[in-house]
PDB file of N, CA and C in Angstrom:
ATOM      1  N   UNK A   1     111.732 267.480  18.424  1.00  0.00           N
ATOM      2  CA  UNK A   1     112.372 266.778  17.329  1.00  0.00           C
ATOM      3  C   UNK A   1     112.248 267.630  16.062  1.00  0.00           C
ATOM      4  N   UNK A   2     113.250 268.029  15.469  1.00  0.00           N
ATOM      5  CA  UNK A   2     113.452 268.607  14.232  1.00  0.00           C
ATOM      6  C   UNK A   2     113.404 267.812  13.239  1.00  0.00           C
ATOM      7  N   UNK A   3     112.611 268.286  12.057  1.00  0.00           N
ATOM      8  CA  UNK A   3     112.249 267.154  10.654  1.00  0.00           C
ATOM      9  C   UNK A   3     112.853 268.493   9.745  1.00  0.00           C
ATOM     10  N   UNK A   4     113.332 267.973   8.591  1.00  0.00           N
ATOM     11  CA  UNK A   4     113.803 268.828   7.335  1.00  0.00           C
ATOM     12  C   UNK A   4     112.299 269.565   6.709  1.00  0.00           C
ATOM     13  N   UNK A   5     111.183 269.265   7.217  1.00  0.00           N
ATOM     14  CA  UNK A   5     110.343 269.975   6.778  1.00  0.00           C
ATOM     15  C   UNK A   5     109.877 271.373   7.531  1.00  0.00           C
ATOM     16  N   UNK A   6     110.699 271.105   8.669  1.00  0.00           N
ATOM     17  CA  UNK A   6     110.491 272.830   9.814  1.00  0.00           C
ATOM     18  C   UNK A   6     111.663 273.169   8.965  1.00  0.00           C
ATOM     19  N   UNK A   7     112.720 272.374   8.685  1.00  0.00           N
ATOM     20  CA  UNK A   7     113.875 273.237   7.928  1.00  0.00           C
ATOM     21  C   UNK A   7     113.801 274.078   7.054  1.00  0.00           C
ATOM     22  N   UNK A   8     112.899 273.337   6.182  1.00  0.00           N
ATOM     23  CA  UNK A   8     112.453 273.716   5.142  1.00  0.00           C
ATOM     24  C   UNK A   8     111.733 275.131   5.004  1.00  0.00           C
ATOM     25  N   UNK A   9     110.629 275.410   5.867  1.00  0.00           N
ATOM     26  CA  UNK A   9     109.925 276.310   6.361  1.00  0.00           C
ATOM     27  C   UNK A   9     110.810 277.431   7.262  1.00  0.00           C
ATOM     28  N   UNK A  10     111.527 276.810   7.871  1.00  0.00           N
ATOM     29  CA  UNK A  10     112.346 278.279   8.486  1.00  0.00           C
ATOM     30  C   UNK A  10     113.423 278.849   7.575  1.00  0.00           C
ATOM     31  N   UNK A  11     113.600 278.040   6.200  1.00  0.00           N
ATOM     32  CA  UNK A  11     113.919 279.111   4.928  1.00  0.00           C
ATOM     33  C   UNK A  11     113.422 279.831   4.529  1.00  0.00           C
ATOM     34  N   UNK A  12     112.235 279.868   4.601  1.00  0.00           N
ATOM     35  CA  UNK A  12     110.849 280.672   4.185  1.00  0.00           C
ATOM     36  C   UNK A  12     110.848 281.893   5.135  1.00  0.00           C
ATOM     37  N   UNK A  13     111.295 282.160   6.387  1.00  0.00           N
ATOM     38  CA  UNK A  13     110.877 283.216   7.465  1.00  0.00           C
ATOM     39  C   UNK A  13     112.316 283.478   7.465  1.00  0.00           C
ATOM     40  N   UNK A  14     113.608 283.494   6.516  1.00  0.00           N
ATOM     41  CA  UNK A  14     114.762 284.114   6.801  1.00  0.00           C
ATOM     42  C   UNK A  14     114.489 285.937   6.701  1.00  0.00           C
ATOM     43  N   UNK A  15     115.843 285.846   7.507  1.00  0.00           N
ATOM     44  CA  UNK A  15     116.250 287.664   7.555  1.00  0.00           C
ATOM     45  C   UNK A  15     115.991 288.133   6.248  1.00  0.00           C
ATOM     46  N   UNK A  16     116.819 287.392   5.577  1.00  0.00           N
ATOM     47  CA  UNK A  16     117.265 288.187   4.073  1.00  0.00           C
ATOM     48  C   UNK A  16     116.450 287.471   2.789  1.00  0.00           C
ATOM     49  N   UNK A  17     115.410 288.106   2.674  1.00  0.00           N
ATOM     50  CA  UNK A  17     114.754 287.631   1.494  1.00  0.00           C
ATOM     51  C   UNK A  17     115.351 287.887   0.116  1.00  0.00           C
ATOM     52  N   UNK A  18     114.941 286.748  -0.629  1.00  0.00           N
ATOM     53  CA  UNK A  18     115.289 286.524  -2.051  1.00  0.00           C
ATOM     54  C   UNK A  18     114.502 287.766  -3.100  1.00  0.00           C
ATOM     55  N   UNK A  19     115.168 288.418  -3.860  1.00  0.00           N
ATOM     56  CA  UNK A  19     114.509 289.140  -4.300  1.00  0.00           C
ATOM     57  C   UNK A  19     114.802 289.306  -6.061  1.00  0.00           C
ATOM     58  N   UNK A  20     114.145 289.607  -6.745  1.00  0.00           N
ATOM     59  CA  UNK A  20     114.181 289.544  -8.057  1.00  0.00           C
ATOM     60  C   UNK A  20     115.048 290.619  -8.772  1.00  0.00           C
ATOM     61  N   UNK A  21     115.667 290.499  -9.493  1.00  0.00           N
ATOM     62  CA  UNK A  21     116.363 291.504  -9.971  1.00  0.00           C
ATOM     63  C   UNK A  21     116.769 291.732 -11.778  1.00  0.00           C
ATOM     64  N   UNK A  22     117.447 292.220 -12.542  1.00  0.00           N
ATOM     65  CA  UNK A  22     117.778 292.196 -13.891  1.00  0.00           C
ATOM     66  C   UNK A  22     119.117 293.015 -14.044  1.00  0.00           C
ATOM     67  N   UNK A  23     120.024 291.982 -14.293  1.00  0.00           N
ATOM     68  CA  UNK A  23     121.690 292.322 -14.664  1.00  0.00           C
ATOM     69  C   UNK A  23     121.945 293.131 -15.769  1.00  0.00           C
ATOM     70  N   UNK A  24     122.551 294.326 -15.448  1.00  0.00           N
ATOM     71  CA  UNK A  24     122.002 294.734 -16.687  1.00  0.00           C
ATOM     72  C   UNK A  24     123.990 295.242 -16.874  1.00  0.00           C
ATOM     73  N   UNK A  25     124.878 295.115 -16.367  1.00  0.00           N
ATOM     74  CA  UNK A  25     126.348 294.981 -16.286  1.00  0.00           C
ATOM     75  C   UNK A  25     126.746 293.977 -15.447  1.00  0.00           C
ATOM     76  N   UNK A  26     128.082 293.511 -16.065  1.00  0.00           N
ATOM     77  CA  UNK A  26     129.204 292.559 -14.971  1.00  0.00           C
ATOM     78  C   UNK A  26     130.195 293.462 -15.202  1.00  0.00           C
ATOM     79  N   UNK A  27     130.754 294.205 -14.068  1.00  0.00           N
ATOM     80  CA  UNK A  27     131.531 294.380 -13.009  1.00  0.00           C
ATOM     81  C   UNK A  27     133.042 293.747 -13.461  1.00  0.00           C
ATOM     82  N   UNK A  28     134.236 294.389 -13.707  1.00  0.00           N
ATOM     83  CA  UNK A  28     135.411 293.793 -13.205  1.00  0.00           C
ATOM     84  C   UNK A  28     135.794 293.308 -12.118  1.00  0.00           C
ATOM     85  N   UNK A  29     135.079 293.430 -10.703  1.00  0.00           N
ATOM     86  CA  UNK A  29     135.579 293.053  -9.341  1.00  0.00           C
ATOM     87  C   UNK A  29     134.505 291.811  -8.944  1.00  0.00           C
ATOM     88  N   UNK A  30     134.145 291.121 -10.101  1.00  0.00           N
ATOM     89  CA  UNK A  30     133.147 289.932  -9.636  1.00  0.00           C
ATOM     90  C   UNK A  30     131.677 290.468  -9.723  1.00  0.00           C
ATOM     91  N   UNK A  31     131.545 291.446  -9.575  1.00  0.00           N
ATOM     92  CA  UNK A  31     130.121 291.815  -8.894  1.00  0.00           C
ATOM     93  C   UNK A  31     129.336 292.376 -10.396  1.00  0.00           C
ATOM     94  N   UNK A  32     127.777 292.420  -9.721  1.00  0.00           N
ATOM     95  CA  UNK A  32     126.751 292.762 -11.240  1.00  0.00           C
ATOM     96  C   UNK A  32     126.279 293.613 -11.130  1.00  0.00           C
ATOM     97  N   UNK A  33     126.107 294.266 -11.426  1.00  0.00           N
ATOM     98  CA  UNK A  33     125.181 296.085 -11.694  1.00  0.00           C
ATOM     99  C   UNK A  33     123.393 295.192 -11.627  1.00  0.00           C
ATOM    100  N   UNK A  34     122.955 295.702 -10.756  1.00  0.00           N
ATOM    101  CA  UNK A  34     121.086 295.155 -10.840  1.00  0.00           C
ATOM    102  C   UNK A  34     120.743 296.308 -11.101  1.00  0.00           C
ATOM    103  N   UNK A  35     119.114 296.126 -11.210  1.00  0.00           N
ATOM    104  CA  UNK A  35     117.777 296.862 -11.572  1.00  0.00           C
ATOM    105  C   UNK A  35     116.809 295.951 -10.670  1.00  0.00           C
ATOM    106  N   UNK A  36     116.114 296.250  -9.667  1.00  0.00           N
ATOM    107  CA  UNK A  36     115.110 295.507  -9.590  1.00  0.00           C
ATOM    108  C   UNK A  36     113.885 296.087 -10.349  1.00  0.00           C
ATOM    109  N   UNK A  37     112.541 295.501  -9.843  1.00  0.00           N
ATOM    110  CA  UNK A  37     111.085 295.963 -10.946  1.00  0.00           C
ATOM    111  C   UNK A  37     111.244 297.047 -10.939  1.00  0.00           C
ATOM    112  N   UNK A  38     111.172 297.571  -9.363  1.00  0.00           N
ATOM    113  CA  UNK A  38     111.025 298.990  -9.097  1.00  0.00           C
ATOM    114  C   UNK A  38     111.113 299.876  -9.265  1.00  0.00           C
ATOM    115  N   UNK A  39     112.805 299.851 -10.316  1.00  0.00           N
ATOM    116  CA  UNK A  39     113.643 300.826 -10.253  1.00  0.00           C
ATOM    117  C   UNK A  39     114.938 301.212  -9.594  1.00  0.00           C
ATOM    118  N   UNK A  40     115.028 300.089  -8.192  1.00  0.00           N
ATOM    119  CA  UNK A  40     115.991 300.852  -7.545  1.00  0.00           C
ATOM    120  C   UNK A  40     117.459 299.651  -8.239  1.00  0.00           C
ATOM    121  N   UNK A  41     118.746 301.001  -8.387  1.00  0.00           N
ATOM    122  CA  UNK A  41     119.800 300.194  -8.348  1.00  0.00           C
ATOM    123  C   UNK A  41     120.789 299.710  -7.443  1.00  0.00           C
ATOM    124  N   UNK A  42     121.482 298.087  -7.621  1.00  0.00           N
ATOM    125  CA  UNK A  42     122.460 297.862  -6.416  1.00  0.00           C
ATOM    126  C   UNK A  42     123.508 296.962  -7.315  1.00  0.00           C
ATOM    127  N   UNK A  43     124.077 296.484  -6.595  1.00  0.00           N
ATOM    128  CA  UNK A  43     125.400 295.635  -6.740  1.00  0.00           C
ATOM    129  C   UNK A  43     125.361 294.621  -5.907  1.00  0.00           C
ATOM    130  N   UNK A  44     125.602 293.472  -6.535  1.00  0.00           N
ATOM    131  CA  UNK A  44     125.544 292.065  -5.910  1.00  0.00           C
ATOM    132  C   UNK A  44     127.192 291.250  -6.077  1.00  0.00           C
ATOM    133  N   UNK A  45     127.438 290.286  -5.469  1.00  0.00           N
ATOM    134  CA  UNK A  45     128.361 289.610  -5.572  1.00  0.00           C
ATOM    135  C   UNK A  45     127.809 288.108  -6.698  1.00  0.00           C
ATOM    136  N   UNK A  46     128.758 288.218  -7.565  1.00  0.00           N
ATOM    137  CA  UNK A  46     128.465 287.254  -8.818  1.00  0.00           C
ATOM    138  C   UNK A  46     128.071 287.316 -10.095  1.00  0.00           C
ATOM    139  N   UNK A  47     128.165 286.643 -10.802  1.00  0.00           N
ATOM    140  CA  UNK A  47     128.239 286.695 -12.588  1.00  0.00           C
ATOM    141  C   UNK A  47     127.955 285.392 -12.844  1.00  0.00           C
ATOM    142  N   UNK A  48     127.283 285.494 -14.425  1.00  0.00           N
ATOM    143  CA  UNK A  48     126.448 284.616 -14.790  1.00  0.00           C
ATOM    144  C   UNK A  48     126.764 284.630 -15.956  1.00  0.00           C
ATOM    145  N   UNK A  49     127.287 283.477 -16.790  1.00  0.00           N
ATOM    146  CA  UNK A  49     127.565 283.387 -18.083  1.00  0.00           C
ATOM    147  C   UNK A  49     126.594 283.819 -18.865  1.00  0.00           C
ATOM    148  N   UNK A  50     125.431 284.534 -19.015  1.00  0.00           N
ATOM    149  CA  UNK A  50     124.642 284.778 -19.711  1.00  0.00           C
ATOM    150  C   UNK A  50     124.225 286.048 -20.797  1.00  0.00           C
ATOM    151  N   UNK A  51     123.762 286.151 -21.154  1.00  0.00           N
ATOM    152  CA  UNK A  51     123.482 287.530 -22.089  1.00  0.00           C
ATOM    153  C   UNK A  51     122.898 288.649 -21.539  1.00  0.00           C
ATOM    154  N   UNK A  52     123.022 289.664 -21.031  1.00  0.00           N
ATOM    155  CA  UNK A  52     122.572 290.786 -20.473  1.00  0.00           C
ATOM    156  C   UNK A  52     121.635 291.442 -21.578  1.00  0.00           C
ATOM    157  N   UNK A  53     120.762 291.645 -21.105  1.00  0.00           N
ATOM    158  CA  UNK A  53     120.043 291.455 -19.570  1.00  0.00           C
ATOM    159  C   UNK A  53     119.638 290.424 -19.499  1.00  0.00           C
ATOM    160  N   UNK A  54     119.682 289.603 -18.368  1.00  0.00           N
ATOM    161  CA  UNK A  54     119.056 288.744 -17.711  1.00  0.00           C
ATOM    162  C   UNK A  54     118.646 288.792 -16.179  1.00  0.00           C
ATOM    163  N   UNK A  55     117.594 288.035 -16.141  1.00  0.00           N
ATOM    164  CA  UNK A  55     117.108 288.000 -14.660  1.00  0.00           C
ATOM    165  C   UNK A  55     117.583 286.933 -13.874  1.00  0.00           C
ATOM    166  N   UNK A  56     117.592 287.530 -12.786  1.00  0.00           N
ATOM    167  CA  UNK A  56     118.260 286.617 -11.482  1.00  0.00           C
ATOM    168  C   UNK A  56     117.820 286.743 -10.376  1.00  0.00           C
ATOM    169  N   UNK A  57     117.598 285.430  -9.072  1.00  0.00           N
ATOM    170  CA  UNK A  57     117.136 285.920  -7.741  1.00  0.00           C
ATOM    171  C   UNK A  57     118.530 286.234  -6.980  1.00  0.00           C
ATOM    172  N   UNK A  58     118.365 287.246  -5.679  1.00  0.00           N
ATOM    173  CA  UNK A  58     119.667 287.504  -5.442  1.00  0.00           C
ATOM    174  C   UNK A  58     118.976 287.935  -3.919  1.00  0.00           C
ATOM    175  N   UNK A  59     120.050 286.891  -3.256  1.00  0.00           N
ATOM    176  CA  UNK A  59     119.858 287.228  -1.537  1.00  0.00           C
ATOM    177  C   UNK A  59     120.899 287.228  -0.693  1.00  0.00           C
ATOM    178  N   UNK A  60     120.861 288.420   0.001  1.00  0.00           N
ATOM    179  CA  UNK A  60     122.148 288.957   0.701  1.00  0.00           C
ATOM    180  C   UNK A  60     123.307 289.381   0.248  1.00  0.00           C
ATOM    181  N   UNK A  61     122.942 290.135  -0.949  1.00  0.00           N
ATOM    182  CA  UNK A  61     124.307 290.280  -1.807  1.00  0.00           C
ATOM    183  C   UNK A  61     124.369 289.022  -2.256  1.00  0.00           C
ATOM    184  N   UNK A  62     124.174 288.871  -2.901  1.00  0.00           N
ATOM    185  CA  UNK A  62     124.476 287.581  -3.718  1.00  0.00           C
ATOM    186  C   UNK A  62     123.469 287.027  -4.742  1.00  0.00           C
ATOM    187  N   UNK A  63     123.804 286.519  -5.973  1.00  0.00           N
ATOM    188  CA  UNK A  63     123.356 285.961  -6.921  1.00  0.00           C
ATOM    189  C   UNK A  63     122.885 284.557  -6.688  1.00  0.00           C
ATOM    190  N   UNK A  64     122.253 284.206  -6.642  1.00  0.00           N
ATOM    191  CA  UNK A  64     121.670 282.911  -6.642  1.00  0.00           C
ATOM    192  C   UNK A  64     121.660 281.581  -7.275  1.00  0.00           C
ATOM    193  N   UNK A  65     120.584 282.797  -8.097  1.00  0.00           N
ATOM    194  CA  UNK A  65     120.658 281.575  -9.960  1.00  0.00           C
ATOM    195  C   UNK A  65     119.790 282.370 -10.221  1.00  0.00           C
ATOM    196  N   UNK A  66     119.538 282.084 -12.049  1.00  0.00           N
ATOM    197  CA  UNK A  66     119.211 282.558 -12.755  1.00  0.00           C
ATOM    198  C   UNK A  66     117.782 282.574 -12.698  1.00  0.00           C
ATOM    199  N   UNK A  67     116.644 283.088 -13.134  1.00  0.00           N
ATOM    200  CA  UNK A  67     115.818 283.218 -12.671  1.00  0.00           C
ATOM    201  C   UNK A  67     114.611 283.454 -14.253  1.00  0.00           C
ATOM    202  N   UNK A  68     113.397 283.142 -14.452  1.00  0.00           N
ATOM    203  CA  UNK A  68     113.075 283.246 -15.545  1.00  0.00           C
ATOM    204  C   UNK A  68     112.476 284.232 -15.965  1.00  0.00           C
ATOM    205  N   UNK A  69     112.620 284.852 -17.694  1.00  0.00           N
ATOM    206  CA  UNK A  69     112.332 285.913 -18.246  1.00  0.00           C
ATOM    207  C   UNK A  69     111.298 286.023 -18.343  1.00  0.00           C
ATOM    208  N   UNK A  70     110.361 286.052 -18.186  1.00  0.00           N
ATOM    209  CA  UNK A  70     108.759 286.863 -17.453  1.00  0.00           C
ATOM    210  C   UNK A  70     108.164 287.626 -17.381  1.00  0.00           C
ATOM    211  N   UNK A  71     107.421 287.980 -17.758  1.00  0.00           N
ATOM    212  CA  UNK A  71     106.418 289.426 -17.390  1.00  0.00           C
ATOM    213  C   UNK A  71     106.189 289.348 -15.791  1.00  0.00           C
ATOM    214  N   UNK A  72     106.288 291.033 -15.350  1.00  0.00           N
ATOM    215  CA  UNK A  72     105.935 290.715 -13.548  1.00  0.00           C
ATOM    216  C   UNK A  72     104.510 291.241 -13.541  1.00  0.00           C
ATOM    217  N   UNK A  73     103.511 290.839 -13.209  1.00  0.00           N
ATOM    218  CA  UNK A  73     102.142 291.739 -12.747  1.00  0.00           C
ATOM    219  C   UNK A  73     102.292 291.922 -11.068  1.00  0.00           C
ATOM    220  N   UNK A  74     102.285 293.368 -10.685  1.00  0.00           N
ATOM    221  CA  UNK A  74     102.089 293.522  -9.201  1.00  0.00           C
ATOM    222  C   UNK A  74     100.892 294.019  -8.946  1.00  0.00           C
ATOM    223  N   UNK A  75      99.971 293.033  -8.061  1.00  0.00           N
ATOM    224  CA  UNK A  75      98.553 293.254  -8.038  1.00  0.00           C
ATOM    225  C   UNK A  75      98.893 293.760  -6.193  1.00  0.00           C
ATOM    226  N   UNK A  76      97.592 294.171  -5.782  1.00  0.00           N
ATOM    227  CA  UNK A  76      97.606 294.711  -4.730  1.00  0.00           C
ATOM    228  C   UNK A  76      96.180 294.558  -4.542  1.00  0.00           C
ATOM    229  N   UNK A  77      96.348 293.803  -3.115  1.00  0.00           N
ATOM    230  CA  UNK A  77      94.810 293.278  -2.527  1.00  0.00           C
ATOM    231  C   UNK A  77      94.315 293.905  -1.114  1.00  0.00           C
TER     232      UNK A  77
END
């Protein structure tokens, strides 16, 4: 028997993880110029009425939603 709470959880173990990013262009063909923390650049499908730069989560090519302006600390354990 399936409950929305395994549902829930097998969002959590998808292929394509959600990942953080910062718009830093919109694109004439729909799409946004990213930055993730890292450094590396890509192109996503979607635009966001907002003020560049802004941050956004973005999974599978794709924009999500907007996401909040933040300091990132990457600790390592």
């Amino acid at each position: 028997m399936r409950t929305d709470l395994w549902d829930q959880f097998g969002e959590l173990m998808t292929s394509s993880p959600r990942l953080l990013a910062t718009v830093t262009a919109h694109n004439g063909d729909g799409t946004s110029t990213l930055t993730t923390y890292d450094g590396v650049q890509m192109r996503a499908f979607g635009q966001l009425q907002l003020p560049i730069p802004y941050n956004v989560w973005v999974r599978a090519g794709r924009l999500v939603e907007a996401a909040p302006n933040l300091p990132l600390i990457e600790l390592t354990v």
